[in-house]
N, C-alpha and C. Protein backbone atom coordinates (compact mmCIF):
# COMPACT_ATOMS: atom_id res chain seq x y z
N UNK A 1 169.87 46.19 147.97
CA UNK A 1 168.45 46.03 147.73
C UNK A 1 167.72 45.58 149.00
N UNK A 2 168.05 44.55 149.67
CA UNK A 2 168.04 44.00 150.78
C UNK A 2 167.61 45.37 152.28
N UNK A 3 168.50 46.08 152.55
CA UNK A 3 168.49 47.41 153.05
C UNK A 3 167.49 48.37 152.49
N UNK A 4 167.41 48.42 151.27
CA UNK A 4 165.88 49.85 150.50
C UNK A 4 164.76 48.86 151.11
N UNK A 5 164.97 47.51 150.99
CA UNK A 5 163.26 47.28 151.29
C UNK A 5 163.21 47.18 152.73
N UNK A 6 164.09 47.65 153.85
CA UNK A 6 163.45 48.27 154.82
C UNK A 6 163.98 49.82 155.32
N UNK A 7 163.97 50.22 154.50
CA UNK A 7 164.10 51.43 154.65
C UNK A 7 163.52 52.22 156.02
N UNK A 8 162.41 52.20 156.06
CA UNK A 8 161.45 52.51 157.48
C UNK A 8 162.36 52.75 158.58
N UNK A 9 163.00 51.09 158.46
CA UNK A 9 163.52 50.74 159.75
C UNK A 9 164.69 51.31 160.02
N UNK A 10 165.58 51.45 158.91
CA UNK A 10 166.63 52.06 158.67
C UNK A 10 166.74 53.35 159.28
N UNK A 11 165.91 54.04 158.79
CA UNK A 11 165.66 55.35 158.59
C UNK A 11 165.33 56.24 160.74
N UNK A 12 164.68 54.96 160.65
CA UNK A 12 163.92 55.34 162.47
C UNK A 12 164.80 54.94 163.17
N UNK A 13 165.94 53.85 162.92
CA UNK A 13 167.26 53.64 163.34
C UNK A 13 167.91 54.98 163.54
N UNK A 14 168.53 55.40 162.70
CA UNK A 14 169.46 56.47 162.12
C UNK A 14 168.78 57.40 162.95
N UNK A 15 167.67 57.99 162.78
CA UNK A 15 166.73 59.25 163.31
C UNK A 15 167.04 58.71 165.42
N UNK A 16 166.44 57.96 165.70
CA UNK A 16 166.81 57.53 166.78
C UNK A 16 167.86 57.55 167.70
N UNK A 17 168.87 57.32 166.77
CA UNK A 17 170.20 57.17 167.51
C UNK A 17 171.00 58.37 167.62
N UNK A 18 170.48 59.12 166.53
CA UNK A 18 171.02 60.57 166.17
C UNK A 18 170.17 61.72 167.67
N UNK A 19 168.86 61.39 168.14
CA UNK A 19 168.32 61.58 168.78
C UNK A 19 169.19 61.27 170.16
N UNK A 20 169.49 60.11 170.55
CA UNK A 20 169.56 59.88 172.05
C UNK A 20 171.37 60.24 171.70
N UNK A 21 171.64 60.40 170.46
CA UNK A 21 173.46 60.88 170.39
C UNK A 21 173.23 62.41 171.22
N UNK A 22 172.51 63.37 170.46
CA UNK A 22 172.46 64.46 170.79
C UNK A 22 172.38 64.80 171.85
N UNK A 23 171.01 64.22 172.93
CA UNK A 23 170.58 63.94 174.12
C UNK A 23 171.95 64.06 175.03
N UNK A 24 172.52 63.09 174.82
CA UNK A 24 173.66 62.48 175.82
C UNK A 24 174.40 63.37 175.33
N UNK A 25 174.91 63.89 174.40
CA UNK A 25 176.22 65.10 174.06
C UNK A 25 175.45 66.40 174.67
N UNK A 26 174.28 66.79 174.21
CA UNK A 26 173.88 68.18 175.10
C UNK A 26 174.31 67.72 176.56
N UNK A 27 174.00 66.61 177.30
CA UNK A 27 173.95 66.53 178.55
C UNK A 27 175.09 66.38 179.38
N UNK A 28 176.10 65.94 178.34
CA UNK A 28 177.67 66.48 179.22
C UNK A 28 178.40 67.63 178.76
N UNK A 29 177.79 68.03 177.65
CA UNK A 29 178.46 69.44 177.32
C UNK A 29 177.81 70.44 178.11
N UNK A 30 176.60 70.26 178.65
CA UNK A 30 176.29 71.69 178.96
C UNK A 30 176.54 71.23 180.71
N UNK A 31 176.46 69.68 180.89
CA UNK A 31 176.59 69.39 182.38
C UNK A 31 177.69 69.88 182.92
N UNK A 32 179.12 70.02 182.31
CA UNK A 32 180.44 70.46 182.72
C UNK A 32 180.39 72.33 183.28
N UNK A 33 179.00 72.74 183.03
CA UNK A 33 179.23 74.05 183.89
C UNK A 33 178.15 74.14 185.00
N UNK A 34 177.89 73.34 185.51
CA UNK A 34 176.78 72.88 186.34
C UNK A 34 177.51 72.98 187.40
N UNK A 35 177.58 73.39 188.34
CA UNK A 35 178.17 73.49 189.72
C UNK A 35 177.12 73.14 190.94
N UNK A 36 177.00 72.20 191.77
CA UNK A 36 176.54 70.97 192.70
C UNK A 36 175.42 70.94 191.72
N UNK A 37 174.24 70.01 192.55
CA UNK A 37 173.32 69.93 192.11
C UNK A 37 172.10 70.53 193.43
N UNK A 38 170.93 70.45 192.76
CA UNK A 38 169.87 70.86 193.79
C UNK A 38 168.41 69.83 193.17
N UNK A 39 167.35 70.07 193.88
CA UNK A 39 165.88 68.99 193.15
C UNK A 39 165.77 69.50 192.15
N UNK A 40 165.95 71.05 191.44
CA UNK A 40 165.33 71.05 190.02
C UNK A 40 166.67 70.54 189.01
N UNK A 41 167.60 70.27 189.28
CA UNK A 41 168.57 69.31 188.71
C UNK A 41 168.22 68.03 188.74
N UNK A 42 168.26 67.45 189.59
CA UNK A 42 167.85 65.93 189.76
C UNK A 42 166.80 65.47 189.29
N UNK A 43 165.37 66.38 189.50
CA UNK A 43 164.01 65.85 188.99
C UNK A 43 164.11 66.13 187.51
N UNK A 44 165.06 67.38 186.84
CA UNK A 44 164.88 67.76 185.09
C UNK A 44 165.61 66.03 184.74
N UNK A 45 166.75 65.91 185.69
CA UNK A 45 167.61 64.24 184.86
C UNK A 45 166.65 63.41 184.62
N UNK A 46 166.40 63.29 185.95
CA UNK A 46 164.86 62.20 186.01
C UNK A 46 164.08 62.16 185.02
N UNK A 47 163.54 63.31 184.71
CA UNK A 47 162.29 63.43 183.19
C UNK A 47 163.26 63.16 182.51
N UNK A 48 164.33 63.31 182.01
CA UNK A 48 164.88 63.55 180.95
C UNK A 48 165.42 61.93 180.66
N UNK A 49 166.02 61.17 181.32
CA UNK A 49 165.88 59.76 181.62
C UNK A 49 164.49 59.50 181.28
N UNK A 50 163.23 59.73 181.74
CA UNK A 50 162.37 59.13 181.36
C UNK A 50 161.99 59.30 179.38
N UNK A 51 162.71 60.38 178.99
CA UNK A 51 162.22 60.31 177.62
C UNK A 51 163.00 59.88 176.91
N UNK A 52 164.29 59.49 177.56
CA UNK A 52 165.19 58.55 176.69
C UNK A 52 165.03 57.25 176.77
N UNK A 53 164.18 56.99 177.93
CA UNK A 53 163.47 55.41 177.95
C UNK A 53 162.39 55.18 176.93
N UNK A 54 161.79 56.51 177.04
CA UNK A 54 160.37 56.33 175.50
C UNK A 54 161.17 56.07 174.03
N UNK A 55 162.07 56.50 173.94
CA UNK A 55 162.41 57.15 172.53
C UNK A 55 162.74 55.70 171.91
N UNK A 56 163.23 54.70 171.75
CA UNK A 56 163.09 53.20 171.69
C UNK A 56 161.65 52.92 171.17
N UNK A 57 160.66 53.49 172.16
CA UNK A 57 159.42 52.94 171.69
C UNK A 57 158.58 53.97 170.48
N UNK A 58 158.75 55.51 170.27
CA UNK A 58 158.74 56.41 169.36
C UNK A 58 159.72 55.34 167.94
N UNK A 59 160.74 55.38 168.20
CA UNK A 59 161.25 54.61 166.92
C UNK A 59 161.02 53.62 166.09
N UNK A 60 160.02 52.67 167.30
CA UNK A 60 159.72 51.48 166.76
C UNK A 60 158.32 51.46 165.94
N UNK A 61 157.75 52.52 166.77
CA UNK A 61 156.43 53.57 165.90
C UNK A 61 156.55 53.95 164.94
N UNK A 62 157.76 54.50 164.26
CA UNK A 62 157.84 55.24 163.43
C UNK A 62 158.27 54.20 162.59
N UNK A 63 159.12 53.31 162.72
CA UNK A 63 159.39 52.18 161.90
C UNK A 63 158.74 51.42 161.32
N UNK A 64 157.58 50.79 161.98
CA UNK A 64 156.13 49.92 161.59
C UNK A 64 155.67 50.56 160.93
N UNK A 65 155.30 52.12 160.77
CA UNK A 65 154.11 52.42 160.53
C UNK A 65 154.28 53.84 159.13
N UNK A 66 156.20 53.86 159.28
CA UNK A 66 156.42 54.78 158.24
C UNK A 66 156.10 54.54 156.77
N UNK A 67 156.24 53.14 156.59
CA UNK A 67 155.90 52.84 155.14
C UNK A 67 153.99 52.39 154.87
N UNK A 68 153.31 52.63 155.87
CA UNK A 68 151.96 52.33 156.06
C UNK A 68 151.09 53.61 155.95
N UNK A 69 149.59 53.66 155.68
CA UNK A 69 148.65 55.08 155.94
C UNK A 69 148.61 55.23 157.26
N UNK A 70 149.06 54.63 158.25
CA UNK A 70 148.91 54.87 159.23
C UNK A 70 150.13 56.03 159.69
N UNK A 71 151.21 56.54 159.04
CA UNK A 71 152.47 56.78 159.40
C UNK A 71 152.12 58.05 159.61
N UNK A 72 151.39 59.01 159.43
CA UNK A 72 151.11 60.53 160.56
C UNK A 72 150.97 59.73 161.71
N UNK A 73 150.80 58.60 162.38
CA UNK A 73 150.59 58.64 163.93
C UNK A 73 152.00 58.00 164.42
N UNK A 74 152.53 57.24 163.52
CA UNK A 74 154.11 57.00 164.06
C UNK A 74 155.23 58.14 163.82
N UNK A 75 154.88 58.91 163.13
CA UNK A 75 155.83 60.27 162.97
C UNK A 75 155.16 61.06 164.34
N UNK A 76 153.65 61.31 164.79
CA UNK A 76 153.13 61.89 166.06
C UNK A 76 153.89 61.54 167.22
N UNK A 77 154.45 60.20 167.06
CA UNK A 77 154.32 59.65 168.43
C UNK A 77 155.94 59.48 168.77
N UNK A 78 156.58 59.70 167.45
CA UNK A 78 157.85 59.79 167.50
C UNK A 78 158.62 61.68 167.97
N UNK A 79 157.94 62.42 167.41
CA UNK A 79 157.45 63.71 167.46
C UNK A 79 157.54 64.17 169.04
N UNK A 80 156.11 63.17 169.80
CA UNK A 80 156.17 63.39 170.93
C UNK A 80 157.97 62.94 172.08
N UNK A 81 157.97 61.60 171.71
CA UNK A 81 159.07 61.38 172.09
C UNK A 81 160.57 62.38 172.26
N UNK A 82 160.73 62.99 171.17
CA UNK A 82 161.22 64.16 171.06
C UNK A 82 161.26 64.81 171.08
N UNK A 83 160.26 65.85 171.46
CA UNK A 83 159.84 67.56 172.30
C UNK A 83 159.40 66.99 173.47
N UNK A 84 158.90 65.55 174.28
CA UNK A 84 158.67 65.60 175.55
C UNK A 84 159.65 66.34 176.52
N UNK A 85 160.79 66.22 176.46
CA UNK A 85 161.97 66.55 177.35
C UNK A 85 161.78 68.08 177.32
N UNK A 86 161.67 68.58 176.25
CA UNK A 86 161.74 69.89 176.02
C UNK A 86 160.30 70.80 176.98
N UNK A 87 158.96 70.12 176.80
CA UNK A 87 157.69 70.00 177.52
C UNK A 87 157.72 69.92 178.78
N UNK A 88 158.28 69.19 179.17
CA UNK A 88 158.57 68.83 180.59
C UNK A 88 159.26 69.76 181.66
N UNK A 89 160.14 69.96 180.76
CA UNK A 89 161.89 71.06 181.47
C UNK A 89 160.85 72.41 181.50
N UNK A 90 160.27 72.97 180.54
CA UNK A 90 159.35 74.22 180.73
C UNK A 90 158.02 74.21 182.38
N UNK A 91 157.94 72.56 181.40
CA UNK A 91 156.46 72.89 182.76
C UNK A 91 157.32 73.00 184.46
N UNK A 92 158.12 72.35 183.99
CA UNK A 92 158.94 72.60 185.57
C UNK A 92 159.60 73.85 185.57
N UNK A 93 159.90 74.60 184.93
CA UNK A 93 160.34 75.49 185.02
C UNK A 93 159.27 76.42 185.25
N UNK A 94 158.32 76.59 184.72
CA UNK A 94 157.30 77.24 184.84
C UNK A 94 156.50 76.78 186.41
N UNK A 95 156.80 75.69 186.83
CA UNK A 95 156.17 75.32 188.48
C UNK A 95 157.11 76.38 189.45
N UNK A 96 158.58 76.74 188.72
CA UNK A 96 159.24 77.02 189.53
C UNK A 96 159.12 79.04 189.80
N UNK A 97 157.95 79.15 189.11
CA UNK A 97 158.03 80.52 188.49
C UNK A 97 159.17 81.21 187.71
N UNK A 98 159.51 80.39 186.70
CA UNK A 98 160.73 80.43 185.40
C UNK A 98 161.93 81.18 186.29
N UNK A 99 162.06 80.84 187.17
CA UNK A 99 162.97 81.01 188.03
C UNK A 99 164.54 79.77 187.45
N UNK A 100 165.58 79.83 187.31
CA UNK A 100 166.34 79.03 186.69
C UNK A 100 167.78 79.01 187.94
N UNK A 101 167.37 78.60 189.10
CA UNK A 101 168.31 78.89 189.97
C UNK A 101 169.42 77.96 190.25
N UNK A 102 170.40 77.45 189.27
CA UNK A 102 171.25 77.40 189.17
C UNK A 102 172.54 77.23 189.17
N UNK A 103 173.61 76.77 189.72
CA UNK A 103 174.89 77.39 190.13
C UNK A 103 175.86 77.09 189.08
N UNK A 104 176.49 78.05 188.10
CA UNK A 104 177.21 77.82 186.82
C UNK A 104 178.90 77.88 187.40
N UNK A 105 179.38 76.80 186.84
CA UNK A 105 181.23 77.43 186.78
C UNK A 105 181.59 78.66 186.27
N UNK A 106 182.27 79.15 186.70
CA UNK A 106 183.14 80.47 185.67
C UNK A 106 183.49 80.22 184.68
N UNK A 107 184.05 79.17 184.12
CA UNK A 107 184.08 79.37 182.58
C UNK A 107 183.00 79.19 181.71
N UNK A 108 181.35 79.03 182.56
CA UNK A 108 180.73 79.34 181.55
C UNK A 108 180.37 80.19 180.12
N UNK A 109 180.34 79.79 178.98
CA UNK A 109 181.01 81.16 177.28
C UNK A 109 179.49 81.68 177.55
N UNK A 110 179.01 81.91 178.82
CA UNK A 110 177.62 83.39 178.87
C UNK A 110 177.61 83.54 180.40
N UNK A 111 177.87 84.69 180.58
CA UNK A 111 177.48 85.17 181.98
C UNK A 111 176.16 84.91 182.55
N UNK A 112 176.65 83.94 183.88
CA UNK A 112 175.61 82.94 184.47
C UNK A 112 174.44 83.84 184.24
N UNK A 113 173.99 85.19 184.71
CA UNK A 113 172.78 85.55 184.83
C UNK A 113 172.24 85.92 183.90
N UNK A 114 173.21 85.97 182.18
CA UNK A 114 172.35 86.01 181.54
C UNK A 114 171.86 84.56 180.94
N UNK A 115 172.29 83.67 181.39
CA UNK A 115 172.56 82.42 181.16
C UNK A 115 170.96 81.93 181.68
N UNK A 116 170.58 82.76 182.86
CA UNK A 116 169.66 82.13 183.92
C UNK A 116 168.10 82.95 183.07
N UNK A 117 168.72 84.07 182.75
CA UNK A 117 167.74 85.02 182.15
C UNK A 117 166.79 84.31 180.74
N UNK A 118 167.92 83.49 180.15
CA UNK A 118 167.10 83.26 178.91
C UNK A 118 166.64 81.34 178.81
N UNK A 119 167.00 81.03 179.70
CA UNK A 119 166.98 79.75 179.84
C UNK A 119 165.28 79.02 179.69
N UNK A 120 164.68 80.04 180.25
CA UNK A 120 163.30 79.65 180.30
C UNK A 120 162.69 79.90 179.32
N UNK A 121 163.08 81.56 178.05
CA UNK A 121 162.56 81.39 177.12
C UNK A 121 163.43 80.63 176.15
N UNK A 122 164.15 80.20 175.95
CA UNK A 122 164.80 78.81 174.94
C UNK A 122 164.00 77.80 175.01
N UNK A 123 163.72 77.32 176.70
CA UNK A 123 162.45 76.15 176.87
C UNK A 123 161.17 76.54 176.22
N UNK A 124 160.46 77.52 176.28
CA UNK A 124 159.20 78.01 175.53
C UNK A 124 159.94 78.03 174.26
N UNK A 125 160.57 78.68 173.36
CA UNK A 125 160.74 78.64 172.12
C UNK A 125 160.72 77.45 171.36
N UNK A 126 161.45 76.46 172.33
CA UNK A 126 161.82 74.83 171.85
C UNK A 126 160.00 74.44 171.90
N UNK A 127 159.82 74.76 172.41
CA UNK A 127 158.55 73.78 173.24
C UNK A 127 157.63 74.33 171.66
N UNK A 128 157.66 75.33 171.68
CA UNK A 128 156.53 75.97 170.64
C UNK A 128 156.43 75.53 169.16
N UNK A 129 158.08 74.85 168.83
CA UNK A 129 158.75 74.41 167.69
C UNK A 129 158.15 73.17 167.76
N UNK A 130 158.33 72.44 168.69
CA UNK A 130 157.71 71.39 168.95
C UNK A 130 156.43 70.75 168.40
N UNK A 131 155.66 71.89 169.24
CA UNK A 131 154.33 71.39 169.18
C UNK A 131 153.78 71.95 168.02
N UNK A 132 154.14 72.90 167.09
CA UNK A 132 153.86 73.01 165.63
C UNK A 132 154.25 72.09 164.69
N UNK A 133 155.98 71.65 164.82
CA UNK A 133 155.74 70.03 164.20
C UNK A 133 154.86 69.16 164.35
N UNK A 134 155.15 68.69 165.50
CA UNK A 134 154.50 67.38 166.12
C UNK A 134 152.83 67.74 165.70
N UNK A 135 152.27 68.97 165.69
CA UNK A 135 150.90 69.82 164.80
C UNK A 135 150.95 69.08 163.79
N UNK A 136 151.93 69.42 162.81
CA UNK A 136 151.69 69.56 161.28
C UNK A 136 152.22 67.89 160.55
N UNK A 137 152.56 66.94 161.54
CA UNK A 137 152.87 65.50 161.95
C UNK A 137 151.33 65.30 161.49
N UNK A 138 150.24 65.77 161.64
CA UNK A 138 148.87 65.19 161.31
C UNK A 138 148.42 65.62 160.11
N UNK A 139 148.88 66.45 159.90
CA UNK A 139 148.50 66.95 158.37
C UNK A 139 149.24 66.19 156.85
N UNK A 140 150.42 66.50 157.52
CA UNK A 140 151.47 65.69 156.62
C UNK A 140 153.15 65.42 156.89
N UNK A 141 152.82 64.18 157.46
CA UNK A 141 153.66 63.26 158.14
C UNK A 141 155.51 63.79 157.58
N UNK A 142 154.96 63.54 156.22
CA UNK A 142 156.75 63.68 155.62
C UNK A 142 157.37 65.53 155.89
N UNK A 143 156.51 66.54 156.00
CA UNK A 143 157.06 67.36 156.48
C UNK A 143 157.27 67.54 157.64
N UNK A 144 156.95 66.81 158.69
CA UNK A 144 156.98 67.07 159.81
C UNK A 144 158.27 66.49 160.24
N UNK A 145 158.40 65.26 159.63
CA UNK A 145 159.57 64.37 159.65
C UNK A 145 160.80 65.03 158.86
N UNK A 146 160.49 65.67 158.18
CA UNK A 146 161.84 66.73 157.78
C UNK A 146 162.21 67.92 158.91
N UNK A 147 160.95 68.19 159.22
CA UNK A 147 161.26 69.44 160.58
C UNK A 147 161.95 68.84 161.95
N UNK A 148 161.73 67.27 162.03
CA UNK A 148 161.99 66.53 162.87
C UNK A 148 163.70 66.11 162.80
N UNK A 149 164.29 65.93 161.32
CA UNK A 149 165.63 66.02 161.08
C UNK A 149 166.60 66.96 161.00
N UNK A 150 165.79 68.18 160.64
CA UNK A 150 166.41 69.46 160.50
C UNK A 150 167.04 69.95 162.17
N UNK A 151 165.89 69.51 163.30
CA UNK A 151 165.94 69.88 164.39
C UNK A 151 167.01 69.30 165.09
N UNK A 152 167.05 67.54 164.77
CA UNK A 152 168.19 66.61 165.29
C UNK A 152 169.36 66.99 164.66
N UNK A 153 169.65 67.73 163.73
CA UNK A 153 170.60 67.85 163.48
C UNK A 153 171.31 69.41 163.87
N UNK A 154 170.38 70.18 163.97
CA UNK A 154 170.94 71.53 164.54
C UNK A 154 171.56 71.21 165.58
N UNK A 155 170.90 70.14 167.04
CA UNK A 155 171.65 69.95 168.06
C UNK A 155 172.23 68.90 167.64
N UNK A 156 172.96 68.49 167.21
CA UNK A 156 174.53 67.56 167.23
C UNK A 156 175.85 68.26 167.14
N UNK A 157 175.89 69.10 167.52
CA UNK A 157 177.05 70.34 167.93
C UNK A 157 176.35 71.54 168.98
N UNK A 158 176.12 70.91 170.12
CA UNK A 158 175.91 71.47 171.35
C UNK A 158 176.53 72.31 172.02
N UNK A 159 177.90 72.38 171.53
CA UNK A 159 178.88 73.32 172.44
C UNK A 159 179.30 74.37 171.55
N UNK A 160 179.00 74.14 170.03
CA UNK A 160 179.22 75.36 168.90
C UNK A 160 178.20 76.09 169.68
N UNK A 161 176.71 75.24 169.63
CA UNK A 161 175.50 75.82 169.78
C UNK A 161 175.77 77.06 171.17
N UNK A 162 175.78 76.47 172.38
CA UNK A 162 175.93 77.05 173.11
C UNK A 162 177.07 78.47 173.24
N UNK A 163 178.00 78.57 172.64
CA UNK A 163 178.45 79.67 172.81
C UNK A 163 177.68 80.43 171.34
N UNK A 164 177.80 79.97 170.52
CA UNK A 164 176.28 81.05 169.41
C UNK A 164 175.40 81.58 170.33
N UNK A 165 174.77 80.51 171.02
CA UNK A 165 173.66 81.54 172.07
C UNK A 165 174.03 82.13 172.90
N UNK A 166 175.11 82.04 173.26
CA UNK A 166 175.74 82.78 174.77
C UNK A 166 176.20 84.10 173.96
N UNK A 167 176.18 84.51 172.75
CA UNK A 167 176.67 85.63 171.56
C UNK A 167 175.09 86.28 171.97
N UNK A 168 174.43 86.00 171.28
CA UNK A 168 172.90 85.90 170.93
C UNK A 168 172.76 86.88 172.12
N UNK A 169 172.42 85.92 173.28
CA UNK A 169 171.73 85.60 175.04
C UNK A 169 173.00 87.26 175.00
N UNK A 170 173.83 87.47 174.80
CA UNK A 170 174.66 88.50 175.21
C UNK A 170 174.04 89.80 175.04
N UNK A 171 173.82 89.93 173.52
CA UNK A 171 173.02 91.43 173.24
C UNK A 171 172.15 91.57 173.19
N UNK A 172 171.12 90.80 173.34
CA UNK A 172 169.99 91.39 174.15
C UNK A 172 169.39 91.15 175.38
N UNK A 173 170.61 91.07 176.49
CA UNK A 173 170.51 91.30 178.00
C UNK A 173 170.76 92.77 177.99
């Protein structure tokens, strides 16, 4: 009983941690075919560090304010916290003229160039998913927050994921 009456907190816990789990598992599963690094490596960590520093404060938003009328702006802001990375990696990619240059190991499960080919639209696709949740976060909070779990949970198997898309990314190169 003790636990239901904070549920909120519970809940932005769980969502949170499941969040920066994923984060950190995409980021050594897909880091292991990364061969040296270059600035659009280093500056994507950098952002990407910076939104795992927000996401703490998205949670604590969403926690206060989930059981309140105020909770479309802590689901917004939690929302943001979680497609920023995705926002970010595009706009840089897009500074770079969606150029995705690269250097993959050989055992990458997709041939680097098609690897390089679709990389930028995955970032637009993510990004677009995004910002139609994090949209519909103002209209009505609890669906958005379901689109928001559905999403954390597709990526918590990053390396299934990645060779599915490297299938995908295959036939229609």
């Amino acid at each position: 009983e003790a636990l239901f009456s904070h549920w909120p907190t519970f809940l932005s816990y769980v969502l949170g941690f499941l969040v920066l789990f994923t984060m950190w598992y995409s980021y050594h599963a897909t880091g292991q075919y990364v061969e040296g690094t270059n600035a659009f490596i280093v500056w994507n960590h950098g952002f990407t560090m910076a939104w795992v520093a927000l996401m703490p404060f998205g949670v604590a938003l969403l926690a206060e304010n989930l059981s309140t009328p105020n909770r479309k702006w802590g689901v917004f802001y939690f929302g943001i916290c979680l497609f920023g990375q995705y926002w970010t990696s595009l706009i840089q990619v897009a500074l770079m003229r969606f150029k995705f240059e690269i250097n993959f190991t050989p055992d990458l499960p997709v041939p680097a160039e098609v690897w390089r080919k679709f990389m930028p639209i995955f970032f637009t696709l993510t990004s677009i998913v995004g910002i139609v949740i994090v949209g519909i976060s103002l209209i009505n909070p609890w669906v958005a927050l379901a689109g928001y779990a559905i999403f954390i949970l597709g990526n918590t198997r990053p390396v299934k994921s990645l060779g599915r898309l490297g299938k995908t990314f295959e036939r229609f190169a």
